[in-house]
C-alpha atoms as a PDB file:
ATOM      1  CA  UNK A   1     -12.569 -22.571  10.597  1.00  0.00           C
ATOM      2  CA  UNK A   2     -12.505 -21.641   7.182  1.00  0.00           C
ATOM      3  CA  UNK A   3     -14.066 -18.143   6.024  1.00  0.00           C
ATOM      4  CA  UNK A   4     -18.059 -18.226   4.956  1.00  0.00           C
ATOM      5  CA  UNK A   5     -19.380 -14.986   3.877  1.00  0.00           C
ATOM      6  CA  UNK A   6     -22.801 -14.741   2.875  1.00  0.00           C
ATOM      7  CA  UNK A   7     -22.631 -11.386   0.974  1.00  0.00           C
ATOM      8  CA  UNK A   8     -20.038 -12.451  -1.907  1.00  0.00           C
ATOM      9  CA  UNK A   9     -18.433 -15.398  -3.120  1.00  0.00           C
ATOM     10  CA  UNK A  10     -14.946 -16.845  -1.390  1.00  0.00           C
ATOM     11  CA  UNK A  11     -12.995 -19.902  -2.518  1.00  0.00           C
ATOM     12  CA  UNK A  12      -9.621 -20.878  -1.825  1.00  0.00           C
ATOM     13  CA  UNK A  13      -7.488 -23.381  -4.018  1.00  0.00           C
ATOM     14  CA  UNK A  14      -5.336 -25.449  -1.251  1.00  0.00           C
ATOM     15  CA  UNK A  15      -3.052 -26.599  -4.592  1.00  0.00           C
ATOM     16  CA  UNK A  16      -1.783 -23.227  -5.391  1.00  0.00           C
ATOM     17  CA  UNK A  17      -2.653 -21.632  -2.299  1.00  0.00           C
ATOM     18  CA  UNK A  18      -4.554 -18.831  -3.641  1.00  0.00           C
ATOM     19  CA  UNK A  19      -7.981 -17.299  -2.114  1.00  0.00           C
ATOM     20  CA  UNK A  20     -10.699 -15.363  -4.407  1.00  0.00           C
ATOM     21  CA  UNK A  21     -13.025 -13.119  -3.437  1.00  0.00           C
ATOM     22  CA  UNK A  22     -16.037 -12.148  -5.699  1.00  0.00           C
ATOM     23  CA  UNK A  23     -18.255  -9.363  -5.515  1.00  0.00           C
ATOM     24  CA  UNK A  24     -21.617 -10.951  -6.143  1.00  0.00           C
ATOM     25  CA  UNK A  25     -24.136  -8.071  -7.085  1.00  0.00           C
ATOM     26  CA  UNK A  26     -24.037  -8.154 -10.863  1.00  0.00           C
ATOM     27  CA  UNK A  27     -27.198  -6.845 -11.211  1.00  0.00           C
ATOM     28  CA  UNK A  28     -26.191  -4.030  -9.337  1.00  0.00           C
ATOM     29  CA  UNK A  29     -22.389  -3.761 -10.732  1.00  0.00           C
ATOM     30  CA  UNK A  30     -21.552  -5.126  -7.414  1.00  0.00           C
ATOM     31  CA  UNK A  31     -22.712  -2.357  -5.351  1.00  0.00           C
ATOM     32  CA  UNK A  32     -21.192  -2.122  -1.801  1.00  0.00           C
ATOM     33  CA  UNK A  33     -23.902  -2.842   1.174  1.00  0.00           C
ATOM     34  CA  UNK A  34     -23.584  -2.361   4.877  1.00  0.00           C
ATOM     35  CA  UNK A  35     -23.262  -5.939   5.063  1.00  0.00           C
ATOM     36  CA  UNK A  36     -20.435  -6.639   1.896  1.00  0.00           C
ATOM     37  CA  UNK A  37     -18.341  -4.090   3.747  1.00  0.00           C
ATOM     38  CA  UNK A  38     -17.978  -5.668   6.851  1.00  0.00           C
ATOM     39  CA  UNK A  39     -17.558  -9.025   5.428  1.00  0.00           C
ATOM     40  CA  UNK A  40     -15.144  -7.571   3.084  1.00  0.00           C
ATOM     41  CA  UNK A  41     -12.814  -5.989   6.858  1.00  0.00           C
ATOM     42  CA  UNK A  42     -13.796  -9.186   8.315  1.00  0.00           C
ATOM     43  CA  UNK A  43     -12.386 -11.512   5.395  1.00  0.00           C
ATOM     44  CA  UNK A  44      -9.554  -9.257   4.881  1.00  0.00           C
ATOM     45  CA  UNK A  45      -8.543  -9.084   8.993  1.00  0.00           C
ATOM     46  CA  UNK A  46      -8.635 -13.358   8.622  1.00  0.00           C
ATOM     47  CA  UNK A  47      -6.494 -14.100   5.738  1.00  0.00           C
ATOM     48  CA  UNK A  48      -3.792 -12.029   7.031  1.00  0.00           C
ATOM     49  CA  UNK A  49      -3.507 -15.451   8.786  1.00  0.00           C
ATOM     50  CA  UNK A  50      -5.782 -17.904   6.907  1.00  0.00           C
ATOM     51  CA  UNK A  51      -3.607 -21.407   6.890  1.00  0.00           C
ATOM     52  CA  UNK A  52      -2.993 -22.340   3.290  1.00  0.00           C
ATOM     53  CA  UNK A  53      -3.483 -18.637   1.548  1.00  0.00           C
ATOM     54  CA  UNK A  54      -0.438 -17.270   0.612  1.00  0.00           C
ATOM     55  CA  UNK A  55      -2.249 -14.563  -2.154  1.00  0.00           C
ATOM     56  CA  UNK A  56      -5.523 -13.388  -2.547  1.00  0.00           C
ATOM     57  CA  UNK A  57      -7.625 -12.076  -5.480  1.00  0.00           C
ATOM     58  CA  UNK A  58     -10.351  -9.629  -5.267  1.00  0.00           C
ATOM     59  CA  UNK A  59     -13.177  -9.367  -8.543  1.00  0.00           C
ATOM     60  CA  UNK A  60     -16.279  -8.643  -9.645  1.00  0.00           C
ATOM     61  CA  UNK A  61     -18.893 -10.582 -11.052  1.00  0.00           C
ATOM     62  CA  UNK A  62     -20.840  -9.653 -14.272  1.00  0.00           C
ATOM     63  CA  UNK A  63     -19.596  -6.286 -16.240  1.00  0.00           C
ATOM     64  CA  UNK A  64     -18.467  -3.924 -13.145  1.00  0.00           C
ATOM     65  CA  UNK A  65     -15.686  -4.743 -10.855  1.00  0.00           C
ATOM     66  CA  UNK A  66     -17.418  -2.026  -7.684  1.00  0.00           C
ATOM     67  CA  UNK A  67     -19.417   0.676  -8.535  1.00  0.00           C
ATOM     68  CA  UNK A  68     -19.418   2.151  -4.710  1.00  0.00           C
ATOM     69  CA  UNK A  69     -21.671   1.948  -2.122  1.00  0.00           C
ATOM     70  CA  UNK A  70     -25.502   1.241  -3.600  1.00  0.00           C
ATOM     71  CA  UNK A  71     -27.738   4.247  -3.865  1.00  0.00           C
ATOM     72  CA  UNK A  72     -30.676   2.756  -1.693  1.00  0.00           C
ATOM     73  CA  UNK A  73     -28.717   0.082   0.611  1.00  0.00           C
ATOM     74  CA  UNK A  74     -26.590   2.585   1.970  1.00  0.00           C
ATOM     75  CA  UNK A  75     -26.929   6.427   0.680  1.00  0.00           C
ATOM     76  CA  UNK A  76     -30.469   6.763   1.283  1.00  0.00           C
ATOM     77  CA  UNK A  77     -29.687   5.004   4.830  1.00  0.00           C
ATOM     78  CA  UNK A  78     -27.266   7.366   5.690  1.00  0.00           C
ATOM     79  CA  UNK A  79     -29.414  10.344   5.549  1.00  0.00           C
ATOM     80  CA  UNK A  80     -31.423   9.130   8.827  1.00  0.00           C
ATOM     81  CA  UNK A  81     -28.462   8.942  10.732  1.00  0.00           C
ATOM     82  CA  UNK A  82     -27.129  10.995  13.131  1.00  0.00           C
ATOM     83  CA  UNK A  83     -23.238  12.580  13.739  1.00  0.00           C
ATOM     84  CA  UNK A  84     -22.413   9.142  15.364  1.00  0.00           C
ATOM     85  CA  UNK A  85     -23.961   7.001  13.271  1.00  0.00           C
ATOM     86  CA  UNK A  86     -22.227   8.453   9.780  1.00  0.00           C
ATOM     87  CA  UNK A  87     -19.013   8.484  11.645  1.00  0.00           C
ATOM     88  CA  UNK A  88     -19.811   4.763  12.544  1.00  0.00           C
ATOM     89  CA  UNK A  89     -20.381   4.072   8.779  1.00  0.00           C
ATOM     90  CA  UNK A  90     -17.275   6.130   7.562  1.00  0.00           C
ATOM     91  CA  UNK A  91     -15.171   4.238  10.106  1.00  0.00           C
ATOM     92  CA  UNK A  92     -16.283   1.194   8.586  1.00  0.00           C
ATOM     93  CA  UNK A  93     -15.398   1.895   5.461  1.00  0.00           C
ATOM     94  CA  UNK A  94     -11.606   3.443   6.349  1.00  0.00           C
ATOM     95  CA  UNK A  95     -11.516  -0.199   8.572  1.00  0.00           C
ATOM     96  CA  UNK A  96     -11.303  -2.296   5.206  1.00  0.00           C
ATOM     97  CA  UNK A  97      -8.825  -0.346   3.249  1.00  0.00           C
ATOM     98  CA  UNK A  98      -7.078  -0.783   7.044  1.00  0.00           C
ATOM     99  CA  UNK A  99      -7.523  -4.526   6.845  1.00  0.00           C
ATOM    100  CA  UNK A 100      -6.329  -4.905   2.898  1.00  0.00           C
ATOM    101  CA  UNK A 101      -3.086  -2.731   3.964  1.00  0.00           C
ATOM    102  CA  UNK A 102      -2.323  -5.164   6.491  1.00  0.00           C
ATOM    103  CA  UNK A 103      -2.692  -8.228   5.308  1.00  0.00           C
ATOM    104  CA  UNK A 104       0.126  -9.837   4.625  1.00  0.00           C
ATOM    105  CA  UNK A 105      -1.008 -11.850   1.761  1.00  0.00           C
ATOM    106  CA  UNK A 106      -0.427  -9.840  -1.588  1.00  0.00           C
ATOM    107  CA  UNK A 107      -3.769  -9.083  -2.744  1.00  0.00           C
ATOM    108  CA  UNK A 108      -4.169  -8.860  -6.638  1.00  0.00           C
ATOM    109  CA  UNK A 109      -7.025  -6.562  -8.010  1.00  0.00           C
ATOM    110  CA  UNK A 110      -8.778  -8.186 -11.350  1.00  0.00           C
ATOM    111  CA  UNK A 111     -10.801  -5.983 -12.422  1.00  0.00           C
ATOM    112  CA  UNK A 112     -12.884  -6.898 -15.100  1.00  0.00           C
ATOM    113  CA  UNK A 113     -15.320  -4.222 -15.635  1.00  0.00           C
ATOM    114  CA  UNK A 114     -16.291  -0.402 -13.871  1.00  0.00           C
ATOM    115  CA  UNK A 115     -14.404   0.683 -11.211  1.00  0.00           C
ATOM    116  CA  UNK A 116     -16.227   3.568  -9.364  1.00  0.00           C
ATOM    117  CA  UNK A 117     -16.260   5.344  -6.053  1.00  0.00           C
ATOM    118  CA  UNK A 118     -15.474   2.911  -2.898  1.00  0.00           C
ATOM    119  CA  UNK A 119     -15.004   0.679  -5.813  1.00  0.00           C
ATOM    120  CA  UNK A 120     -11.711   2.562  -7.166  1.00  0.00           C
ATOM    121  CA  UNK A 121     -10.601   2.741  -3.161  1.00  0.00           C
ATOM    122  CA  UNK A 122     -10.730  -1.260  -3.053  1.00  0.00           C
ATOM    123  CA  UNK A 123      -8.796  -1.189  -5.856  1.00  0.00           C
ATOM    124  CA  UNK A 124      -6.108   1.155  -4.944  1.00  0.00           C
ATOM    125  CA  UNK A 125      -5.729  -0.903  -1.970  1.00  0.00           C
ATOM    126  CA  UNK A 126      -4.800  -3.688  -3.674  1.00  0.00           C
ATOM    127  CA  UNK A 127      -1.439  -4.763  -4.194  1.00  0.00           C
ATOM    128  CA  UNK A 128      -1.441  -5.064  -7.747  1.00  0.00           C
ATOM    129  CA  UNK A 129      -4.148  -4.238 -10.476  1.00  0.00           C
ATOM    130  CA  UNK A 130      -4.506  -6.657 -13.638  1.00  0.00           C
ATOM    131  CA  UNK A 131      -7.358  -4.971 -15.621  1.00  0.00           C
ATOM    132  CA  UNK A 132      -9.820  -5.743 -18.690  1.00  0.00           C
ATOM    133  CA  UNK A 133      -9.593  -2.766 -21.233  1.00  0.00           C
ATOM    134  CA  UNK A 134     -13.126  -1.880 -20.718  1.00  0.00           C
ATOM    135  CA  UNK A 135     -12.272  -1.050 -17.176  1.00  0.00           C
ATOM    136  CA  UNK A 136     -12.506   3.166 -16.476  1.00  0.00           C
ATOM    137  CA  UNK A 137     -12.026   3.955 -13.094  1.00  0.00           C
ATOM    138  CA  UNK A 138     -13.424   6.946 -11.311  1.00  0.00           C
ATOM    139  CA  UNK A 139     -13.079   8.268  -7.533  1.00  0.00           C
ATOM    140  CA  UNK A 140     -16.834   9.609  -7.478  1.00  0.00           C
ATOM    141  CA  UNK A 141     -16.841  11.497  -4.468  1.00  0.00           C
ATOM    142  CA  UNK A 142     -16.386  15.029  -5.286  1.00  0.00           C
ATOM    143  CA  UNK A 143     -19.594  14.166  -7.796  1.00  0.00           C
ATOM    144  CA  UNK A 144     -21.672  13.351  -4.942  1.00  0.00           C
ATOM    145  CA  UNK A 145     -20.777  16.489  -2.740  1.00  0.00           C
ATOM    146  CA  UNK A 146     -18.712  14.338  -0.273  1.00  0.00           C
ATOM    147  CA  UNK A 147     -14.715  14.935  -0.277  1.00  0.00           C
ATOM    148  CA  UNK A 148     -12.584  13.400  -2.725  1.00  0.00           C
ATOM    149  CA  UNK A 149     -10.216  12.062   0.048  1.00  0.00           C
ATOM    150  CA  UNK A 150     -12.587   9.116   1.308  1.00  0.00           C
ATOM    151  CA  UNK A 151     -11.555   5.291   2.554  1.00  0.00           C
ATOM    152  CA  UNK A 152      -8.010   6.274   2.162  1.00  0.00           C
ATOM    153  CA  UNK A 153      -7.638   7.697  -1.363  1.00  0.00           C
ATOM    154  CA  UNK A 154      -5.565  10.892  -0.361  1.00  0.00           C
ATOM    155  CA  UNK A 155      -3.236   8.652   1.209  1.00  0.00           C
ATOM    156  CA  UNK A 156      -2.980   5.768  -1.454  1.00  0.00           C
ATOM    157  CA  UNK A 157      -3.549   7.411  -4.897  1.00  0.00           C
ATOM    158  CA  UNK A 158      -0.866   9.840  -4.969  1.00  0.00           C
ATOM    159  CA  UNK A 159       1.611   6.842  -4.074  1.00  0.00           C
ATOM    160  CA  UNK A 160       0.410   5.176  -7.002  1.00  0.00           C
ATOM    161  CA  UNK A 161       0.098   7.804  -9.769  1.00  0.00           C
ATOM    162  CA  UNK A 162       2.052  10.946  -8.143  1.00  0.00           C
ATOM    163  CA  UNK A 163       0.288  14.132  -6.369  1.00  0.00           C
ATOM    164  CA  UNK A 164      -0.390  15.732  -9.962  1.00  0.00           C
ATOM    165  CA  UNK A 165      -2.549  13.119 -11.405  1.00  0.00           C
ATOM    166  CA  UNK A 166      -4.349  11.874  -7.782  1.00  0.00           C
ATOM    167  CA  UNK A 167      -5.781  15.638  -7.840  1.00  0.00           C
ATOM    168  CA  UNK A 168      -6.784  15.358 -10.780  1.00  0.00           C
ATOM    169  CA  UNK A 169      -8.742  12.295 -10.046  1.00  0.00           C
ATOM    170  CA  UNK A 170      -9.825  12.962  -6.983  1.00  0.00           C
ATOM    171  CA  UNK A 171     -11.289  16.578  -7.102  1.00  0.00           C
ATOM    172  CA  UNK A 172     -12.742  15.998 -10.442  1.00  0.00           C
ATOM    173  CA  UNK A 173     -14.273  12.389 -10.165  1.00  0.00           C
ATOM    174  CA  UNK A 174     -14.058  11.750 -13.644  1.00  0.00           C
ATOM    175  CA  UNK A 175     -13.446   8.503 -15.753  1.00  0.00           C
ATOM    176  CA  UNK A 176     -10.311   7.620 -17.233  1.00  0.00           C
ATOM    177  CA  UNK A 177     -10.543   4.578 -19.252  1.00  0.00           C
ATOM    178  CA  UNK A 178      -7.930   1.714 -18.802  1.00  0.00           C
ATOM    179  CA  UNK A 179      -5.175   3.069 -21.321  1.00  0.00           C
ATOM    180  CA  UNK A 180      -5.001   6.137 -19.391  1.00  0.00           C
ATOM    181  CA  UNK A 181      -4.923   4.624 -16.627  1.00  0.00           C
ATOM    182  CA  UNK A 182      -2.162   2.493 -17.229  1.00  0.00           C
ATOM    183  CA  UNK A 183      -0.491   5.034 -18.885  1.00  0.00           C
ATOM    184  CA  UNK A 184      -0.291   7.248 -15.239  1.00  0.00           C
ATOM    185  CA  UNK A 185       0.391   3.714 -13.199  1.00  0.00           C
ATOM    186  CA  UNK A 186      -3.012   3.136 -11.319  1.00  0.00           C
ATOM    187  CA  UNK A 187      -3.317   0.035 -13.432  1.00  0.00           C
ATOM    188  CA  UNK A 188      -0.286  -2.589 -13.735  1.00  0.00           C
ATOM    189  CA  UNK A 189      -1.470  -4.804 -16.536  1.00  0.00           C
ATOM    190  CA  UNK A 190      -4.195  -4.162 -19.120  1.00  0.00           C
ATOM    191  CA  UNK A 191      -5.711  -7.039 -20.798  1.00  0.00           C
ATOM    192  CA  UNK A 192      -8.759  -8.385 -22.808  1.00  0.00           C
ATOM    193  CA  UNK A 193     -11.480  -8.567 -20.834  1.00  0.00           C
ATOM    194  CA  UNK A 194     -12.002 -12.451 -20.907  1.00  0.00           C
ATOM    195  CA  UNK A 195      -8.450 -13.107 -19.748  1.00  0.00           C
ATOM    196  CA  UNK A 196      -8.392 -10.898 -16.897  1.00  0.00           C
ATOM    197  CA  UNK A 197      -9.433 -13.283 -13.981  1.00  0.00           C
ATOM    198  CA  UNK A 198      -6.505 -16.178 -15.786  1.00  0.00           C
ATOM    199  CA  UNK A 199      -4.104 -13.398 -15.780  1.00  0.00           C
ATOM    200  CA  UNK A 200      -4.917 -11.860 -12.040  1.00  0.00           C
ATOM    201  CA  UNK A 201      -4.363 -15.718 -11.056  1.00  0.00           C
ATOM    202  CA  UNK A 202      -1.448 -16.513 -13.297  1.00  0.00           C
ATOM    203  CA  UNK A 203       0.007 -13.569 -11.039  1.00  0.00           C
ATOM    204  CA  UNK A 204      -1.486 -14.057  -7.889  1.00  0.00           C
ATOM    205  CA  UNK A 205       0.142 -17.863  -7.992  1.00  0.00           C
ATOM    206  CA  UNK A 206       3.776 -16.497  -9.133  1.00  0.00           C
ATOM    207  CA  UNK A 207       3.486 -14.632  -5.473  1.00  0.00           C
ATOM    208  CA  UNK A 208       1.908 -17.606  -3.901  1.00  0.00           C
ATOM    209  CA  UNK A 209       4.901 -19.454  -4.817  1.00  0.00           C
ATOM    210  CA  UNK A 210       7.094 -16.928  -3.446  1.00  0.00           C
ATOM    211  CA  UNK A 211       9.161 -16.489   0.381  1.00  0.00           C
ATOM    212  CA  UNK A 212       5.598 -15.424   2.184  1.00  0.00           C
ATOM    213  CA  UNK A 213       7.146 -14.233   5.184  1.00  0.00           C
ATOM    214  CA  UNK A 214       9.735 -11.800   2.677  1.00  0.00           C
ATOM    215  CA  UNK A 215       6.533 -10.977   0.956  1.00  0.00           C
ATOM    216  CA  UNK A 216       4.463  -9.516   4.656  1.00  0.00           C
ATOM    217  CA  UNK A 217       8.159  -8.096   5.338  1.00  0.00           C
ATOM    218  CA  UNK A 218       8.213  -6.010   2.063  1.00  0.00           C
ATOM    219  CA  UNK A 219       4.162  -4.824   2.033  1.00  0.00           C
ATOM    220  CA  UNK A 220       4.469  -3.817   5.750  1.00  0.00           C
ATOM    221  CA  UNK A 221       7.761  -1.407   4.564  1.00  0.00           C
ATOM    222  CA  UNK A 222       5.516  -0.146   2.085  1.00  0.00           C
ATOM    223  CA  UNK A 223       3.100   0.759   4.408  1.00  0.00           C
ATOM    224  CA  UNK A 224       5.016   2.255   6.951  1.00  0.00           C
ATOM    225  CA  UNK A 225       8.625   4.126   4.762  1.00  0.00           C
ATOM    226  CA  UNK A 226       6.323   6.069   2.766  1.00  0.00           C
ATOM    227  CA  UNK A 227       6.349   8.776   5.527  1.00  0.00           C
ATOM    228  CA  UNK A 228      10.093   8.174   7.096  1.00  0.00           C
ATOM    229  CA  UNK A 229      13.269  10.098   6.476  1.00  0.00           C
ATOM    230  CA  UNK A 230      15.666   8.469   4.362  1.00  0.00           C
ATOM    231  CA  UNK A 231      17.713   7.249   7.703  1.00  0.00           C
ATOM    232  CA  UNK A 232      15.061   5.596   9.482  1.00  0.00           C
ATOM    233  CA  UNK A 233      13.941   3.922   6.750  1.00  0.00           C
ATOM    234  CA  UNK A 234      17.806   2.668   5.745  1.00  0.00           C
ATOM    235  CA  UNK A 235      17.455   1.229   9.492  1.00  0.00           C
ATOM    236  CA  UNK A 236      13.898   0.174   9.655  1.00  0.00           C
ATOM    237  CA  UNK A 237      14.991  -2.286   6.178  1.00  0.00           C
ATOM    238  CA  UNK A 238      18.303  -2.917   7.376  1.00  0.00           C
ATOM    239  CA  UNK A 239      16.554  -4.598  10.827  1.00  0.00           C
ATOM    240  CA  UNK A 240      13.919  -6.107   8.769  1.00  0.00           C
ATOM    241  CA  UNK A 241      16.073  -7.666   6.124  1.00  0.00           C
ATOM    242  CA  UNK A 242      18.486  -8.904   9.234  1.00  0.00           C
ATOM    243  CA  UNK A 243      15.276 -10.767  10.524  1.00  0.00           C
ATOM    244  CA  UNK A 244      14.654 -11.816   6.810  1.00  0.00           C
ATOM    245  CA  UNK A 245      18.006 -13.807   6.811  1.00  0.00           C
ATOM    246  CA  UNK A 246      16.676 -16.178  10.385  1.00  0.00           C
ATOM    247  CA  UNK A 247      14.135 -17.544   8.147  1.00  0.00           C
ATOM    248  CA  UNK A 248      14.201 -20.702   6.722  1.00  0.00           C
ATOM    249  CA  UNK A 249      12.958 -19.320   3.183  1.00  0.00           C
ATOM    250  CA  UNK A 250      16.845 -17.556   2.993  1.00  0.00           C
ATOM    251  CA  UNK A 251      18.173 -20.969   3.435  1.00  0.00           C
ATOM    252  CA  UNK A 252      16.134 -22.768   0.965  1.00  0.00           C
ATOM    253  CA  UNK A 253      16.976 -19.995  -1.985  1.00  0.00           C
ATOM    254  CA  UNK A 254      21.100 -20.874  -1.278  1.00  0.00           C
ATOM    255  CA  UNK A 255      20.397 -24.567  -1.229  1.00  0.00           C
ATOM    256  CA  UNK A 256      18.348 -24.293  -4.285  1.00  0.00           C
ATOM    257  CA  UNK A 257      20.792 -22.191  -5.904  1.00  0.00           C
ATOM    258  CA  UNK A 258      23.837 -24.715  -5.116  1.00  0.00           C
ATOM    259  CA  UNK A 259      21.960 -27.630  -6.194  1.00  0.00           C
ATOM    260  CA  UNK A 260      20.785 -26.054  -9.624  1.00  0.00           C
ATOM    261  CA  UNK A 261      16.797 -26.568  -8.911  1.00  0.00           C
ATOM    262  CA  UNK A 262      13.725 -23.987  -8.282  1.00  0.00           C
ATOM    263  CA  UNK A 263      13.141 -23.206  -4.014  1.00  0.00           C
ATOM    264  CA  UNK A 264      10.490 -24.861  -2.758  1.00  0.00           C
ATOM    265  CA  UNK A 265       9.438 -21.538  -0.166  1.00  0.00           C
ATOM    266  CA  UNK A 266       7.637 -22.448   2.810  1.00  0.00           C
END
């Protein structure tokens, strides 16, 4: 059954066999609701194995890519909970980044506007970032008296952009704007802002066209060497890459390469 959310906008393109996901709050620069973040895990948990999707793409509608959880939907809510009930809510949150991670699909960020608190998590998450040069990007937390290490971000930002700049970020909560953050490598790709969603799918298809199965293979050792000792994680790629070499995509690059044409992946 194909994926329906009712709190933002899904498609999927069966001819190039990529999936978009749009935050659809543009009055509210796509502010996060109790509701958007559990569709978001739930969406997220399918296409790991959605037939057809072989990338994803995550935007915004309107000016902001995320700008974090909305004031009144959810921070004025979370003041009449209790110790279970925030810890409910925080687990939540930590349970999307979880289901980005592991999806096997390479998720492309296109950010075309703000990118701000949970917002800048999302984002992080993703496996690429193709941004419009209006996009500044803050991890708001510290500005809100709440740690800067929320959804994930202690973990994922200083993998992107190195310990130095991710404490920056993260125990000031200041904007850098999209130069900057190219410049430190939080962003991959800066562009105008009219051409980010083309560019985002120009990219998204180039993986989509790709050896899926290599793809899953390479995000999960991602995940998992960033903590392993350098022999463990010689023998964790050496097993994977020996599993790599039983599928049929390995097969189909040699053939292709004998016979002069482009691989048709499966």
């Amino acid at each position: 059954m194909p994926l329906a959310p009712k709190s933002f906008l899904y498609e999927s393109d069966s001819h190039t066999g990529v999936a978009t996901i749009m935050l659809n709050r543009p009055d509210r620069l796509n502010a996060l609701t109790f509701d958007v973040y559990r569709e978001l895990r739930d969406a997220f948990r399918a296409l790991d194995t959605e037939p057809g999707v072989r990338a994803v793409i995550i935007t915004g509608a309107g000016r902001a890519f995320c700008s974090g959880g909305d004031v009144e939907d959810i921070i004025g809510a979370l003041f009449e909970r209790d110790d279970a009930g925030l810890l409910a809510f925080t687990r939540l949150t930590c349970d999307l980044i979880l289901a980005m991670r592991q999806c096997r699909r390479p998720i492309v960020g296109a950010l075309n506007g703000t990118v701000a608190g949970a917002g800048a998590v999302i984002a992080a998450a993703c496996d690429v970032r193709v941004a419009a040069d209006s996009a500044r990007i803050a991890f708001l937390f510290t500005k809100v008296g709440l740690s800067g290490a929320d959804m994930g971000a202690a973990w994922l930002l200083p993998r992107l952009v190195g310990l130095g700049h991710a404490t920056e970020l993260l125990m000031t909560g200041d904007f850098i704007d999209a130069p900057t953050a190219l410049r430190i490598g939080l962003y991959n790709r800066v562009v105008a802002r009219a051409n980010v969603l083309e560019e985002a799918r120009r990219f998204a298809e180039q993986l989509a066209h790709g050896p899926s199965f290599a793809l899953g293979i390479t995000k999960e050792a991602l995940n998992r060497e960033a903590h392993m000792d350098l022999t463990t994680a010689l023998e964790a790629e050496a097993q994977a890459q020996a599993v790599c070499m039983r599928n049929p995509n390995f097969r189909e690059a040699y053939d292709a390469f004998k016979a002069k044409r482009q691989p048709k992946f499966v």
